[in-house]
C-alpha atoms as a PDB file:
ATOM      1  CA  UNK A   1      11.345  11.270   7.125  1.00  0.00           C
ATOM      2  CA  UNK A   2       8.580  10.506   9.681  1.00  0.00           C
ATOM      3  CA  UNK A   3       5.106   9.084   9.166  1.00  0.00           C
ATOM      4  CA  UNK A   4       2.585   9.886  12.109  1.00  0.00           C
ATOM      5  CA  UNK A   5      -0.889   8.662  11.685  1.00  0.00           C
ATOM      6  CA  UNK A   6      -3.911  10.545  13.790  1.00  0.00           C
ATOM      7  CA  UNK A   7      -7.894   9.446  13.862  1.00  0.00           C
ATOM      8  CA  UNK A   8     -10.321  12.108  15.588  1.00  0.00           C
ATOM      9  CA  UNK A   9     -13.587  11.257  15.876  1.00  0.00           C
ATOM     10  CA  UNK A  10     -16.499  13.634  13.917  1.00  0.00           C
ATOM     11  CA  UNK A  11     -19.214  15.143  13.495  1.00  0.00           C
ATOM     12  CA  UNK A  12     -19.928  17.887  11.134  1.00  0.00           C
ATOM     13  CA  UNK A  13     -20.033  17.083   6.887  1.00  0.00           C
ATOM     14  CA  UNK A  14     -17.442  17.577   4.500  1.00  0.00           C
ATOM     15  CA  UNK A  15     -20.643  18.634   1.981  1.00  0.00           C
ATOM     16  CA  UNK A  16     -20.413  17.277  -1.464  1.00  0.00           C
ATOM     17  CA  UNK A  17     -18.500  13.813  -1.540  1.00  0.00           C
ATOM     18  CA  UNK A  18     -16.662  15.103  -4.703  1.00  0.00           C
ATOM     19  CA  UNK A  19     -14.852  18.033  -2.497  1.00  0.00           C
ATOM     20  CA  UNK A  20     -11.275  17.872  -2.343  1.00  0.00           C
ATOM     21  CA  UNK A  21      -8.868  20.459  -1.672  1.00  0.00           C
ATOM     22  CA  UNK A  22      -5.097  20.984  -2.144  1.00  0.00           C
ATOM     23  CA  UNK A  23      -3.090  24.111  -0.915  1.00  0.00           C
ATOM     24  CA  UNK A  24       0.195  25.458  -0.187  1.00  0.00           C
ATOM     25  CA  UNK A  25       3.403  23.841  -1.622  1.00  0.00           C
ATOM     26  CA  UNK A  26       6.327  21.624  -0.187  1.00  0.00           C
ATOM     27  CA  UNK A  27       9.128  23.787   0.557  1.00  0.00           C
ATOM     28  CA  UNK A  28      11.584  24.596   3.341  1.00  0.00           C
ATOM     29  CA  UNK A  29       9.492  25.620   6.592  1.00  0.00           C
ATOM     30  CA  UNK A  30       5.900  24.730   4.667  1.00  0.00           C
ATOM     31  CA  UNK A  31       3.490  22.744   4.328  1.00  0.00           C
ATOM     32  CA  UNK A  32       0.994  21.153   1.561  1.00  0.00           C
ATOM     33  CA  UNK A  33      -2.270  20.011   3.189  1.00  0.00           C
ATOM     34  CA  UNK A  34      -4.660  17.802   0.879  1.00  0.00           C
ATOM     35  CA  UNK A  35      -8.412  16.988   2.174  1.00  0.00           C
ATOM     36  CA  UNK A  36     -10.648  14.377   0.543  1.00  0.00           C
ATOM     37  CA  UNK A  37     -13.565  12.434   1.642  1.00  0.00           C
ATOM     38  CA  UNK A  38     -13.303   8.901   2.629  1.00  0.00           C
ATOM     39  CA  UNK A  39     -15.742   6.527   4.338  1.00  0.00           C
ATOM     40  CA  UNK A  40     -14.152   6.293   7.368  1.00  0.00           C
ATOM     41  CA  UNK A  41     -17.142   5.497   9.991  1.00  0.00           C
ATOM     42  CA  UNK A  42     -18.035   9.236  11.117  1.00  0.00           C
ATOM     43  CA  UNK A  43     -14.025   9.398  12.006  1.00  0.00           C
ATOM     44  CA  UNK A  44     -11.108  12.030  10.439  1.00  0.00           C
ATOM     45  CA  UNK A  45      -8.079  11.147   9.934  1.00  0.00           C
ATOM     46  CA  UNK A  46      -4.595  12.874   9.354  1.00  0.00           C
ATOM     47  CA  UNK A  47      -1.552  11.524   7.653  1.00  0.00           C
ATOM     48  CA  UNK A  48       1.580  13.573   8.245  1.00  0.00           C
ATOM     49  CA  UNK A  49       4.409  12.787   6.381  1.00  0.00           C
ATOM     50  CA  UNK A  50       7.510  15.164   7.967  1.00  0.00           C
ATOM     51  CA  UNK A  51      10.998  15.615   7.653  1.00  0.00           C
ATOM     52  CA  UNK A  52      11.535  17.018  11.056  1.00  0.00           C
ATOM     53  CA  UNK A  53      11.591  14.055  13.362  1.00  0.00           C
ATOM     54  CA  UNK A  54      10.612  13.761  16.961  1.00  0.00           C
ATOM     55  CA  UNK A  55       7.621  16.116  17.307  1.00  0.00           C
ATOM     56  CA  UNK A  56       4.784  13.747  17.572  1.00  0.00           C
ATOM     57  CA  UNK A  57       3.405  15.574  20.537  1.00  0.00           C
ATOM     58  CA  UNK A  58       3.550  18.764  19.157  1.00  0.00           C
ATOM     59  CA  UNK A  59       1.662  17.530  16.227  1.00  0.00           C
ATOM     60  CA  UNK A  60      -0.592  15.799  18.120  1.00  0.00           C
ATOM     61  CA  UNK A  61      -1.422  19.244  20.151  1.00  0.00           C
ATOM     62  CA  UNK A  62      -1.675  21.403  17.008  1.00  0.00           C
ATOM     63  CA  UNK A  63      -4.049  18.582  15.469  1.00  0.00           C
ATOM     64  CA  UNK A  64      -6.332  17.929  18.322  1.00  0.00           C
ATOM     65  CA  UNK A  65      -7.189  21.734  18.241  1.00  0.00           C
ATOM     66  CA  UNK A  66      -8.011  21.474  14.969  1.00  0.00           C
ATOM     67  CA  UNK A  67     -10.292  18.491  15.199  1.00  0.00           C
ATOM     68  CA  UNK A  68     -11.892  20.226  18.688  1.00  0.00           C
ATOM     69  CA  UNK A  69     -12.551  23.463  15.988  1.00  0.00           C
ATOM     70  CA  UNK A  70     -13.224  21.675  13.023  1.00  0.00           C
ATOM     71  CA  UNK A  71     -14.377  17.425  13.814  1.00  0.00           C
ATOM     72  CA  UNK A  72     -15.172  16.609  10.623  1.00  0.00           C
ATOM     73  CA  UNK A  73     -16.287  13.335   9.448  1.00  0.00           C
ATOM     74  CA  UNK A  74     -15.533  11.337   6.575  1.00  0.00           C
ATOM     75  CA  UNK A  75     -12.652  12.836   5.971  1.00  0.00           C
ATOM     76  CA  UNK A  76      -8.943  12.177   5.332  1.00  0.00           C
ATOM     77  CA  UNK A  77      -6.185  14.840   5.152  1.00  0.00           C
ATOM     78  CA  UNK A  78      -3.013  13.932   4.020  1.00  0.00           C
ATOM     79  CA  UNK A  79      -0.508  16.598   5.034  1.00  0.00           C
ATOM     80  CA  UNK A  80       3.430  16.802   3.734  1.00  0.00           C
ATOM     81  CA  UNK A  81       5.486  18.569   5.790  1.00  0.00           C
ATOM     82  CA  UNK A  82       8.828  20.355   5.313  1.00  0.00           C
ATOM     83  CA  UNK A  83       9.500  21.914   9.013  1.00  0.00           C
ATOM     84  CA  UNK A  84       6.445  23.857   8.837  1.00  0.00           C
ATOM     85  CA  UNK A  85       5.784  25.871  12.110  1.00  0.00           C
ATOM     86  CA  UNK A  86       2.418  24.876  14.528  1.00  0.00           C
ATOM     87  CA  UNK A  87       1.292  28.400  13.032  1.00  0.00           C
ATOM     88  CA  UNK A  88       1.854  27.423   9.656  1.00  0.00           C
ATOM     89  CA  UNK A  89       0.307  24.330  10.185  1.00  0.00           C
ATOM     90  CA  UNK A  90      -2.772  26.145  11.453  1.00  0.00           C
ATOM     91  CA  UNK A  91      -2.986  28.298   8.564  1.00  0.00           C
ATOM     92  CA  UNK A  92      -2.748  25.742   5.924  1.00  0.00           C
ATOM     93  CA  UNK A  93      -5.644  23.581   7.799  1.00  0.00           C
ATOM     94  CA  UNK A  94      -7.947  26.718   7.872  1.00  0.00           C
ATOM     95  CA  UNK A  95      -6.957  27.693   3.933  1.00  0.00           C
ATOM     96  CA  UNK A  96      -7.766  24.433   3.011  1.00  0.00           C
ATOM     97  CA  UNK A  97     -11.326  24.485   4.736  1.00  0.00           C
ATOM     98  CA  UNK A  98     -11.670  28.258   2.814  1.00  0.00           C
ATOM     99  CA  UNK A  99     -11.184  26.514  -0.336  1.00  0.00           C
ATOM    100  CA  UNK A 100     -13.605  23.730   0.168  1.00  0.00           C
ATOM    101  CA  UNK A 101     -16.168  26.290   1.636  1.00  0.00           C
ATOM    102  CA  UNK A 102     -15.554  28.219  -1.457  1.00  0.00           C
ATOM    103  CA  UNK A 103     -16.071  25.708  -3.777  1.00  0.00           C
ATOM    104  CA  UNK A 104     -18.870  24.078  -1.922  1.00  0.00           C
ATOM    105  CA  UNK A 105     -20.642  27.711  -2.005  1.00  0.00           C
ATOM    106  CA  UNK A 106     -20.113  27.490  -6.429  1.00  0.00           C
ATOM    107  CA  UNK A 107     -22.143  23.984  -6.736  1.00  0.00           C
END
């Protein structure tokens, strides 16, 4: 297992501090993404906990295009990987926005 810690800066609101979101599931070649809020100076932050060692970079890529899309603030995501593709990867991050945009659209 690998731990690799990333800290964008941002600048658009989570919405309600009591948003949270969980989806997909931790299985071979997926991904589970969770996103909460956290006071964290304007900044986002990503936690990936992998077991496919030894692509740092390629995480890094796939995560600075999500931050560039989506720089939110206040926000942690914790993500635990199980050899999920860069295109899974992308899909889980944008399903887990849908979810909090859906349940930010029912308060």
């Amino acid at each position: 297992m690998e731990t690799l810690r990333y800290r964008f800066p941002g600048t658009q609101e989570l919405g309600s501090a009591e948003l949270h979101a969980l989806v997909g599931v931790v299985a071979s070649g997926n991904l589970e993404v969770l996103v909460e809020p956290a006071p964290l100076d304007g900044a986002m932050e990503i936690e990936v906990i992998t077991s496919a060692r030894g692509f740092g970079e390629v995480w890094q890529a796939v995560l600075a295009d999500f931050a560039a899309r989506h720089p939110l603030r206040d926000v942690r995501l914790w993500l635990n990987d199980a050899g999920a593709t860069p295109a899974v990867v992308s899909l889980r991050l944008q399903q887990a926005l849908e979810t909090l945009a859906e349940r930010g659209s029912d308060a």
